[in-house]
N, C-alpha and C. Protein backbone atom coordinates (compact mmCIF):
# COMPACT_ATOMS: atom_id res chain seq x y z
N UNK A 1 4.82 2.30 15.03
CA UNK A 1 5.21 3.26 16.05
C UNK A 1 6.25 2.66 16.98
N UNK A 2 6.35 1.53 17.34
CA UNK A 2 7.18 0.46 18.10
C UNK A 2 8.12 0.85 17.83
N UNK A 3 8.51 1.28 16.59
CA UNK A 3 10.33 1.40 15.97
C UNK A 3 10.30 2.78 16.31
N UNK A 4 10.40 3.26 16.62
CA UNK A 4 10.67 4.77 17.05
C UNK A 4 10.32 5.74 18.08
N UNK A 5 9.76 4.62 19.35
CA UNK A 5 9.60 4.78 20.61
C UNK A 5 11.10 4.98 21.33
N UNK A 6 12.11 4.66 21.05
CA UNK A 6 13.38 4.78 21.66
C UNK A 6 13.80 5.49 21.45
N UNK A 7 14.29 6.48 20.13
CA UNK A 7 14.07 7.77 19.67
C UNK A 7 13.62 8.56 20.15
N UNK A 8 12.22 8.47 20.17
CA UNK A 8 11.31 9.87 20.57
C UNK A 8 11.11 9.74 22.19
N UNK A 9 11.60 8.82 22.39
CA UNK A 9 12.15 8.82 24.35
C UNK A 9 13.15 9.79 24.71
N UNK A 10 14.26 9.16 23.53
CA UNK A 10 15.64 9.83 24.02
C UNK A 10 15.67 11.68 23.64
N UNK A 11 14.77 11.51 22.63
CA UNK A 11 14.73 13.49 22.05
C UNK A 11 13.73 14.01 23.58
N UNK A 12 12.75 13.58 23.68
CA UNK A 12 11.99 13.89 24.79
C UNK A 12 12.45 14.19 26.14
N UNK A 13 13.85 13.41 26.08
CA UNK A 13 14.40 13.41 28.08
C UNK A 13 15.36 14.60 27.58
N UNK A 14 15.82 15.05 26.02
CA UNK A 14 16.14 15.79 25.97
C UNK A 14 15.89 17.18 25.47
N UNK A 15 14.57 17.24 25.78
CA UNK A 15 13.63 18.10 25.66
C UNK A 15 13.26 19.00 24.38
N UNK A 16 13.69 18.11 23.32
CA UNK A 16 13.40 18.50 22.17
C UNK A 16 11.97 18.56 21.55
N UNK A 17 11.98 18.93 20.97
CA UNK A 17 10.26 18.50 20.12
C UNK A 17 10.21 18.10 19.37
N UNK A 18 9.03 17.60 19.01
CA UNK A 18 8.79 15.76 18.01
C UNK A 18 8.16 16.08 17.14
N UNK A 19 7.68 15.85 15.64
CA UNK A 19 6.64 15.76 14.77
C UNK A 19 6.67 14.27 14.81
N UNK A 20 5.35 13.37 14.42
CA UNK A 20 4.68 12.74 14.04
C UNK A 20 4.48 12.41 12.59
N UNK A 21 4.61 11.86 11.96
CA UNK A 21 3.96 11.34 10.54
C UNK A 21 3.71 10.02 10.88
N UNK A 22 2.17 9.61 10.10
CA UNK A 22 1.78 8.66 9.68
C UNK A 22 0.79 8.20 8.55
N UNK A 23 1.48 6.92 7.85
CA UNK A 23 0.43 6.95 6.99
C UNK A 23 -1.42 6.49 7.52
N UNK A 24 -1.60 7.22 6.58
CA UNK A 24 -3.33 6.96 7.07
C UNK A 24 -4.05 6.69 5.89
N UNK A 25 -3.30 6.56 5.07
CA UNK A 25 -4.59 6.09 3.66
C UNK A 25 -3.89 5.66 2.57
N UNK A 26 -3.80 4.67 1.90
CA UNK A 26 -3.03 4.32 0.69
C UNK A 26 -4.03 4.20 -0.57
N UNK A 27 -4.22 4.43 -1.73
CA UNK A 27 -4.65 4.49 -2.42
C UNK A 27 -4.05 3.73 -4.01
N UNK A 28 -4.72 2.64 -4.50
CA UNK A 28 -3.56 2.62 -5.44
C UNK A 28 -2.50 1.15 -4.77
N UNK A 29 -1.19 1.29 -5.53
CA UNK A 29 0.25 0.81 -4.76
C UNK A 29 0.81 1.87 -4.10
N UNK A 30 1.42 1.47 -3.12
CA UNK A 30 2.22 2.49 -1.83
C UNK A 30 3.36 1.84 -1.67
N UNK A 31 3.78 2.06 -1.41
CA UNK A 31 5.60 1.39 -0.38
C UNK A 31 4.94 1.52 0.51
N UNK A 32 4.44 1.87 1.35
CA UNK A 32 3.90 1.05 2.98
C UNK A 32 2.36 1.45 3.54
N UNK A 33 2.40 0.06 4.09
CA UNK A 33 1.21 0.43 4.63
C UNK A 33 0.46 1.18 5.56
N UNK A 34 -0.72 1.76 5.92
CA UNK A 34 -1.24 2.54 6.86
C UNK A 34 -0.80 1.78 8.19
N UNK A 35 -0.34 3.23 9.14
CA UNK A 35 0.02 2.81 10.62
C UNK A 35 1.61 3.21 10.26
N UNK A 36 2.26 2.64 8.90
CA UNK A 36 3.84 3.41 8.97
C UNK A 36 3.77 4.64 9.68
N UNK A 37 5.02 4.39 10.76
CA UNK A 37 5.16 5.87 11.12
C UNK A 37 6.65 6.74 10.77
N UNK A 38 6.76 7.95 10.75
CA UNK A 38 8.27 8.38 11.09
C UNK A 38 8.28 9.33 12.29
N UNK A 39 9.24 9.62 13.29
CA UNK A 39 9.35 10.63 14.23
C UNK A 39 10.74 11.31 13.32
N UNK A 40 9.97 12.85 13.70
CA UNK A 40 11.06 13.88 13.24
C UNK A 40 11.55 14.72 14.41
N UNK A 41 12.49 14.91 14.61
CA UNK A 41 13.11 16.03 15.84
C UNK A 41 13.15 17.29 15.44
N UNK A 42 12.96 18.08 16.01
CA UNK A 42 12.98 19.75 15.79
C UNK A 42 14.41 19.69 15.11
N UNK A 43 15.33 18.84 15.06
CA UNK A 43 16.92 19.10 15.24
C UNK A 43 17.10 18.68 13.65
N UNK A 44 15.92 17.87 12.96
CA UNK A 44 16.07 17.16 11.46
C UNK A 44 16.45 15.83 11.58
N UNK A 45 16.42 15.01 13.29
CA UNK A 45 16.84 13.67 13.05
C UNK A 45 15.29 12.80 12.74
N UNK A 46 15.90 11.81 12.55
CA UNK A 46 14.72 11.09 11.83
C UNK A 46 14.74 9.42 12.43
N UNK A 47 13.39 8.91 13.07
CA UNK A 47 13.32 7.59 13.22
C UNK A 47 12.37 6.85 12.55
N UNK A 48 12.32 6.08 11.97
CA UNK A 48 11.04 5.29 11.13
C UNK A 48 11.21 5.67 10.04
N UNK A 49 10.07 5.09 8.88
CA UNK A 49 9.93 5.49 7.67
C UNK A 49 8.33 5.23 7.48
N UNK A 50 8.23 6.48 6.39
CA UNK A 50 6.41 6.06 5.63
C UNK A 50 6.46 5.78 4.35
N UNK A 51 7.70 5.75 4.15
CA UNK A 51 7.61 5.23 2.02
C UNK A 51 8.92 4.64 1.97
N UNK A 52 9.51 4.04 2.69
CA UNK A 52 10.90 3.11 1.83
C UNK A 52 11.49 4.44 1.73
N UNK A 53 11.73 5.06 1.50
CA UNK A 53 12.99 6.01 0.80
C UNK A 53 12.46 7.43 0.19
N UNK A 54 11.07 6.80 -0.85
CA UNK A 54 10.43 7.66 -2.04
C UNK A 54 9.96 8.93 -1.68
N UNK A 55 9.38 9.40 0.00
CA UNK A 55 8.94 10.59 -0.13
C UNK A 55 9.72 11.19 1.24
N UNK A 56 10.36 10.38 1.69
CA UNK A 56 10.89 10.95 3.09
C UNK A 56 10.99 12.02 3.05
N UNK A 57 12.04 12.39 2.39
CA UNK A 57 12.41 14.06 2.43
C UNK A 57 11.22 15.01 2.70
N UNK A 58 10.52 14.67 2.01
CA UNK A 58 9.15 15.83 1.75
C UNK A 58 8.37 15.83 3.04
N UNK A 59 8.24 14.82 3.28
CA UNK A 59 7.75 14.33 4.27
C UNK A 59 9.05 15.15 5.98
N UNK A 60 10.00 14.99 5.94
CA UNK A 60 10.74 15.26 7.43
C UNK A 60 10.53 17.38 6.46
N UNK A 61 10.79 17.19 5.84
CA UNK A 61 9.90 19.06 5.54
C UNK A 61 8.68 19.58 6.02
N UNK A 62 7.95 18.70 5.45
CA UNK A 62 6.29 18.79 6.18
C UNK A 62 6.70 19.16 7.99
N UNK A 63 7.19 17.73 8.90
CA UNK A 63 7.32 17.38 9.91
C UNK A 63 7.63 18.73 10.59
N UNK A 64 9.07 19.16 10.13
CA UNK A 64 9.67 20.96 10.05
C UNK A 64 8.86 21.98 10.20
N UNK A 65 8.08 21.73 9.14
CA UNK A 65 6.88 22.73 9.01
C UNK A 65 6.33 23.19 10.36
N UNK A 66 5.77 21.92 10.60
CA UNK A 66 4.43 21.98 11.44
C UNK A 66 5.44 22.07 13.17
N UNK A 67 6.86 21.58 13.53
CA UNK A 67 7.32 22.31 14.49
C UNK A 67 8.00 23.29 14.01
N UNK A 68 8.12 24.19 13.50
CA UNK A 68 8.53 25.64 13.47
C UNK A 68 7.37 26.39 13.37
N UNK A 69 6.25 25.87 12.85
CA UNK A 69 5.09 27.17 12.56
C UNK A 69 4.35 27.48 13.68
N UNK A 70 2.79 26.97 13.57
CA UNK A 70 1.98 27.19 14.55
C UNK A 70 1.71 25.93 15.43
N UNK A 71 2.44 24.86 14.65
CA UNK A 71 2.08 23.39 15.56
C UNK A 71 0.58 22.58 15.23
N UNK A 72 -0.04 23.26 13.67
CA UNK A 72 -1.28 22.92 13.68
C UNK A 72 -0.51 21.25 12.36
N UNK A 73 -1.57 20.66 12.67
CA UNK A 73 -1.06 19.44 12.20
C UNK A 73 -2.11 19.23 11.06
N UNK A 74 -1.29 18.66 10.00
CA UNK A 74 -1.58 19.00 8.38
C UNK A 74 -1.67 17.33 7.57
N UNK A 75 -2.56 17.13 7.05
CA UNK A 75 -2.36 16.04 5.91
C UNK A 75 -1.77 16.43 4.94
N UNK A 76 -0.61 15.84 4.65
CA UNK A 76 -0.02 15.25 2.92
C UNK A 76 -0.22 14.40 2.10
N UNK A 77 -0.83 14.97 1.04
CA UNK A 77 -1.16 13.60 -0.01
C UNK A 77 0.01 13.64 -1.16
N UNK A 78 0.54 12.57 -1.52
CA UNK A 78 1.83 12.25 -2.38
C UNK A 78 0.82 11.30 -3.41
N UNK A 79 0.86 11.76 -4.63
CA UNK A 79 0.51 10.67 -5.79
C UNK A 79 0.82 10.60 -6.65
N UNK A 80 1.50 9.69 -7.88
CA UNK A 80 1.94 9.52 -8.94
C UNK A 80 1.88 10.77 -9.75
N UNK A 81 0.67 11.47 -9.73
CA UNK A 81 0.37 12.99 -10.60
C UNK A 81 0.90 14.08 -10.43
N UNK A 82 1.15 14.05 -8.99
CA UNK A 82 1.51 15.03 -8.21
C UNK A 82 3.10 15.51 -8.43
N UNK A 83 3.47 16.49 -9.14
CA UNK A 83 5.06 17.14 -9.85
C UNK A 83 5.80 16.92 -8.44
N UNK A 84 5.33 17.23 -7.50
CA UNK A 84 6.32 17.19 -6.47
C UNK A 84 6.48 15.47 -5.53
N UNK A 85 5.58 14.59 -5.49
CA UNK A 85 5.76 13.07 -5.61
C UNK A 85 6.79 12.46 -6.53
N UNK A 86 6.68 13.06 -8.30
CA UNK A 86 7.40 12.19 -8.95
C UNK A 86 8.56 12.74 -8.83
N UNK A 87 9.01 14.05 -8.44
CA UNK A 87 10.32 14.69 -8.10
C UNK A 87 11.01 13.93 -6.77
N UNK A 88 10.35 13.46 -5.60
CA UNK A 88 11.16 13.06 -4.93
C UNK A 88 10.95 11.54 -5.21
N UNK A 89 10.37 11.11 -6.28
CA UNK A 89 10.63 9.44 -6.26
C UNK A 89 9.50 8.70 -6.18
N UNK A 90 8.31 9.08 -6.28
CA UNK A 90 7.09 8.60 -5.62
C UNK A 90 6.60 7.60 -7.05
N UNK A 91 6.89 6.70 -7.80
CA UNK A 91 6.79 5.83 -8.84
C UNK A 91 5.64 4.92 -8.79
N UNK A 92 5.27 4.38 -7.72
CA UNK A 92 4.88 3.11 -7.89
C UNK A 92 3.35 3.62 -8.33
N UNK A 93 2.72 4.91 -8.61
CA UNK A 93 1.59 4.70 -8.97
C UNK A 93 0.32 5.18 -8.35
N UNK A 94 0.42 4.75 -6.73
CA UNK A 94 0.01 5.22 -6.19
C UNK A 94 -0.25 6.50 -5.43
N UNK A 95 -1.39 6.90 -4.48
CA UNK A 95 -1.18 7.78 -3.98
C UNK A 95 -1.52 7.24 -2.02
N UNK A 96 -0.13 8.02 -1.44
CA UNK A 96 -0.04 7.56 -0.02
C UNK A 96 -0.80 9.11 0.58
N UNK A 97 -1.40 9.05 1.61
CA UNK A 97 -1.71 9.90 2.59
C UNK A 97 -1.01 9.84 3.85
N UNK A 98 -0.12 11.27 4.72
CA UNK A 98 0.33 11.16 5.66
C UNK A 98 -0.32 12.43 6.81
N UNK A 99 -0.39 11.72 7.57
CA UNK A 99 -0.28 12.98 8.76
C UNK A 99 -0.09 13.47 9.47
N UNK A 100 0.71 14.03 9.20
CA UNK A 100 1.60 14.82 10.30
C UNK A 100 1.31 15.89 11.35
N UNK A 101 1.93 15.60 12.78
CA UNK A 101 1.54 16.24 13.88
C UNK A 101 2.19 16.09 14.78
N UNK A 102 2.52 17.49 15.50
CA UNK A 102 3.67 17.80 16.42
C UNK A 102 3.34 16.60 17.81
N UNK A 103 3.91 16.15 18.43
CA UNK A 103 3.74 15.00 19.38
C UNK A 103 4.02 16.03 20.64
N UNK A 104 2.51 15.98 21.69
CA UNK A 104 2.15 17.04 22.64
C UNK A 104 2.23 15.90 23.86
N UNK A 105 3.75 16.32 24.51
CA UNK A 105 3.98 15.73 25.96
C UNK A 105 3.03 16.08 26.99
């Protein structure tokens, strides 16, 4: 979370709104470990990472999601099986858990 406290400072003084992702469960091999975080801006900018590269996208979508909808905050599970994991890259096998949630000033 450390890495993306300066970020979600600077969207905040500018009164944007934040999603949250973090991993919370690895299962398997992951590209990162639980506690990775990413901050997403209502705007699509992005600070941090929860997979190296492999699920971001899906993941700052999710983030989207949950500030444009109702703001209710949702787990994503990404796993090797999963058609939409191996579409954005998700290889190593494993399955990562994230969860995402709008960040309430």
């Amino acid at each position: 979370m450390k890495e993306v406290l300066g970020e979600v400072e600077r969207w905040r003084a500018a009164g944007r709104r934040v999603a949250v992702a973090r991993v919370v469960a690895v299962e398997g091999s992951g590209p990162r470990d639980p506690g990775a975080t990413m901050a997403v801006s209502e705007d699509g900018e992005v600070a941090g990472s929860v997979s190296g590269g492999c699920v971001e996208g899906a993941v700052v979508e999710q983030a989207l999601e949950v500030l444009a909808g109702d703001g209710v905050a949702r787990l994503c599970t990404f796993g090797y099986s999963d058609d939409e994991a191996f579409a954005v890259g998700l290889t190593c096998g494993g399955t990562v858990h994230v969860f995402v949630e709008p960040l309430d000033w």
